[in-house]
C-alpha atoms as a PDB file:
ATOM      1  CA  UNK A   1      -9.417  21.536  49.348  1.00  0.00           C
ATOM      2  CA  UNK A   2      -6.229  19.906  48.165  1.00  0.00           C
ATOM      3  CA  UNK A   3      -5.379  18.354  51.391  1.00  0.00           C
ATOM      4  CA  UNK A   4      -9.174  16.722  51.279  1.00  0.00           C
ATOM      5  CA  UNK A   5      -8.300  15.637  47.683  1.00  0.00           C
ATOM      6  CA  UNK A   6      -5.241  13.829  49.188  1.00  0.00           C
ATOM      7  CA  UNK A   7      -6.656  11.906  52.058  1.00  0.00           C
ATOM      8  CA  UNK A   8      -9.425  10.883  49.865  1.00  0.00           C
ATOM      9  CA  UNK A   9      -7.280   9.607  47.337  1.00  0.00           C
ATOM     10  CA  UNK A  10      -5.177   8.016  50.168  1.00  0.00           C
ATOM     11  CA  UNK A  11      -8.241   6.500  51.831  1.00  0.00           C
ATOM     12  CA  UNK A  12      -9.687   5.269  48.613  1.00  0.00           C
ATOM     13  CA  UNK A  13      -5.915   3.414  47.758  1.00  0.00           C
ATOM     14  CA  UNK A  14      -5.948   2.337  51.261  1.00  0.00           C
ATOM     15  CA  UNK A  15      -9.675   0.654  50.620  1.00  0.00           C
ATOM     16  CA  UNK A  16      -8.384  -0.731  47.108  1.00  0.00           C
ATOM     17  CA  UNK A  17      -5.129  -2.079  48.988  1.00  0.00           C
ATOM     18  CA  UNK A  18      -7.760  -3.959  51.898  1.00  0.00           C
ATOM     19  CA  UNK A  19     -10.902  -5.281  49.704  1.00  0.00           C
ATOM     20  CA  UNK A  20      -8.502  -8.387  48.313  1.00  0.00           C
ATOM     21  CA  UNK A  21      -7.302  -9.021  51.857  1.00  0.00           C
ATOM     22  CA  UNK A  22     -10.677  -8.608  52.853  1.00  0.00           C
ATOM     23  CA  UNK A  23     -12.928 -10.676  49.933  1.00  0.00           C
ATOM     24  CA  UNK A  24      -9.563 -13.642  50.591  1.00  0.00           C
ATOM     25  CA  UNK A  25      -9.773 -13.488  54.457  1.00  0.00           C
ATOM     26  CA  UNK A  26     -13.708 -13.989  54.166  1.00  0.00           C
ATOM     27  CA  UNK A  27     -13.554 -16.753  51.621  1.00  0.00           C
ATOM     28  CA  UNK A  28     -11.264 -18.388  53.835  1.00  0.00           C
ATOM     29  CA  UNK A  29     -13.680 -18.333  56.481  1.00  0.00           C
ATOM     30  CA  UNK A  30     -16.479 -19.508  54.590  1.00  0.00           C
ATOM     31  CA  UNK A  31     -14.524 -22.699  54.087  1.00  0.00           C
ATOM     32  CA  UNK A  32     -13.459 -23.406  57.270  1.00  0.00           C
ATOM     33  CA  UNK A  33     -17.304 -22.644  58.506  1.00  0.00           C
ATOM     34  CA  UNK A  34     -18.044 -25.171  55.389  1.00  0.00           C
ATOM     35  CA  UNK A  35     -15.805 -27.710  56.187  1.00  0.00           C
ATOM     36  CA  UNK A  36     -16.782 -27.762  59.861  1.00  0.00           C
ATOM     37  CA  UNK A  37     -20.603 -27.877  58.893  1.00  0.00           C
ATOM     38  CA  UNK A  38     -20.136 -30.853  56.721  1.00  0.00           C
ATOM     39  CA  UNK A  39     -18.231 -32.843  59.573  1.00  0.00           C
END
């Protein structure tokens, strides 16, 4: 039980470490798609 406890606290740092890497890479790509589109 304590060993599940720790990998899901690991797992959920993990995801809180990723989902401003994440939301930044995806913005970035939404511009580039943007600035492409309005060429």
């Amino acid at each position: 039980m304590t060993a599940m406890a720790k990998a899901e606290r690991r797992a959920h740092l993990w995801v809180e470490a990723c989902l401003p890497l994440l939301a930044l890479l995806s913005l970035m790509i939404v511009g580039q798609i943007g600035a492409v589109i309005q060429w």
